[in-house]
Protein backbone atom coordinates (compact mmCIF):
# COMPACT_ATOMS: atom_id res chain seq x y z
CA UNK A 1 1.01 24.07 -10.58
CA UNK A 2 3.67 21.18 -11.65
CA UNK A 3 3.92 18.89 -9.32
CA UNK A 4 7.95 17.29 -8.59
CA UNK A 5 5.88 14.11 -7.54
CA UNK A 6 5.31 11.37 -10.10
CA UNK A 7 1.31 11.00 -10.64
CA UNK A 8 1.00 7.48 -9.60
CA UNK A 9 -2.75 6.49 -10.98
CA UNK A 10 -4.33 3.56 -8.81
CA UNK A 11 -7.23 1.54 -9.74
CA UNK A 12 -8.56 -0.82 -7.03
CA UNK A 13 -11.75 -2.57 -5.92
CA UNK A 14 -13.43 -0.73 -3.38
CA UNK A 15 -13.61 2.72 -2.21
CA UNK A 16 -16.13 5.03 -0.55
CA UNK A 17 -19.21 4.70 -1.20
CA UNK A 18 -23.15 5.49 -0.48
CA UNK A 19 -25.50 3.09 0.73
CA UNK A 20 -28.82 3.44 2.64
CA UNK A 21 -27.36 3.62 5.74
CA UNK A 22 -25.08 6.66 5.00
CA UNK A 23 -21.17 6.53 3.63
CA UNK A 24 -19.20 3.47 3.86
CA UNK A 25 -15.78 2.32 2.95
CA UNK A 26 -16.01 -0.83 0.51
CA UNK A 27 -12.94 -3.19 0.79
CA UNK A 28 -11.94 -6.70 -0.01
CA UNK A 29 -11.29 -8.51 3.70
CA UNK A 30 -7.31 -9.06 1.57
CA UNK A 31 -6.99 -5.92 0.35
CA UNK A 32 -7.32 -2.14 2.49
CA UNK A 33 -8.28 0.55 0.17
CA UNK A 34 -6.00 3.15 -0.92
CA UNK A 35 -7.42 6.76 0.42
CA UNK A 36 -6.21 10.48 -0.98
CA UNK A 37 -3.58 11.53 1.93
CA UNK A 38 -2.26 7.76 3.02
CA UNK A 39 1.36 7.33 3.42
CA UNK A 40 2.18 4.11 1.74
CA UNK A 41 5.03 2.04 0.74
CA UNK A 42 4.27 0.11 -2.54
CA UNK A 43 6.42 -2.97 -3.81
CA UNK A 44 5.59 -3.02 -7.56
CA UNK A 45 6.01 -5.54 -10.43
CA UNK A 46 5.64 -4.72 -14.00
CA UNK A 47 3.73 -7.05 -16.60
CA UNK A 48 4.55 -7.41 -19.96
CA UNK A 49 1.42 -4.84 -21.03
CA UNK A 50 3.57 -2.52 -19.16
CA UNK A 51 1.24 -2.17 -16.25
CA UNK A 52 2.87 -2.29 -12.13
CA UNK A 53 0.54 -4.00 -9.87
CA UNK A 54 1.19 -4.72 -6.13
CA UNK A 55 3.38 -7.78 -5.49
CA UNK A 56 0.47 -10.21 -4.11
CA UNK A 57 0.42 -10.42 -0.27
CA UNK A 58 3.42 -8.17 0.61
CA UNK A 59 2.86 -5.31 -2.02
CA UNK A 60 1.49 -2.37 -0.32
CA UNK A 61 2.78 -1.69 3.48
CA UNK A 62 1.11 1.50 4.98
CA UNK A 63 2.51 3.68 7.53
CA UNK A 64 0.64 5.39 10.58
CA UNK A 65 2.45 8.63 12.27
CA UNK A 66 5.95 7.09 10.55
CA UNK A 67 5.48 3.59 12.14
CA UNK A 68 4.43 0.20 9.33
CA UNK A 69 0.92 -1.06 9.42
CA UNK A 70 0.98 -3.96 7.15
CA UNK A 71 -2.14 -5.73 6.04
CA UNK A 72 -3.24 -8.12 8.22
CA UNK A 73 -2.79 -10.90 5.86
CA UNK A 74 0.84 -9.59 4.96
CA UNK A 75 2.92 -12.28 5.58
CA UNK A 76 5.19 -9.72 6.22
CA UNK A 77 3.37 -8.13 9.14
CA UNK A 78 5.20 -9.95 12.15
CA UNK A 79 8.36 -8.68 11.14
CA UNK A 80 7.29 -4.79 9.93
CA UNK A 81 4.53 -4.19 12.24
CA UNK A 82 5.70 -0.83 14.35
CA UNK A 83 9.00 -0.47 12.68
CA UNK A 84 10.15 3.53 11.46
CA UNK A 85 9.43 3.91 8.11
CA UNK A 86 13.10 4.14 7.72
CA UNK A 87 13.68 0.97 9.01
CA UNK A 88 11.03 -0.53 6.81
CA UNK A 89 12.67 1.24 3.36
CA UNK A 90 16.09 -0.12 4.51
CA UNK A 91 15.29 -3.71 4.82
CA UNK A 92 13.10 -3.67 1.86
CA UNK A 93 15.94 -2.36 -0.30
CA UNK A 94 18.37 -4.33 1.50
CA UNK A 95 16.41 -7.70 0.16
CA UNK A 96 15.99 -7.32 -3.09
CA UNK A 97 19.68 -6.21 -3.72
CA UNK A 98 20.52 -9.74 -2.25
């Protein structure tokens, strides 16, 4: 059926993957891989081609049973890590309308 969701298509380096040893998850130590069923926040820029991509560093913010789990080399993570999800969408917003 239609979803009310926009389809938001992501392409990224990494994923699961097979290797000798069984299934593994392939990442970048910068950048956590984006997984069917996360609950993420993404902070999006668009280039002139048209294309959004993550703003570098602070882009993508994931969220673990409602509470922010940055990346570890957000330099955003001091100041997110734990916070409701609320909290997080509030402040974000509440930035960039500065």
């Amino acid at each position: 059926g239609a979803s009310d969701s926009p389809l938001i298509v992501v392409t990224q380096i990494g994923g699961p993957v097979l290797s000798t040893a069984g299934p593994v998850l392939m990442q970048t130590s910068r950048d956590e891989v984006l997984l069917p069923g996360d609950e993420v926040l993404l902070m999006l820029v668009r280039s002139s081609d048209g294309r959004n991509s993550a703003l570098g560093g602070v882009g993508i913010v994931f969220f673990s049973n409602g509470l922010a789990r940055p990346e570890a080399s957000s330099p955003l993570a001091s100041q997110i890590e734990g916070k409701r999800q609320t909290d997080v969408i509030v402040q974000v917003k509440s930035a960039i309308t500065r």
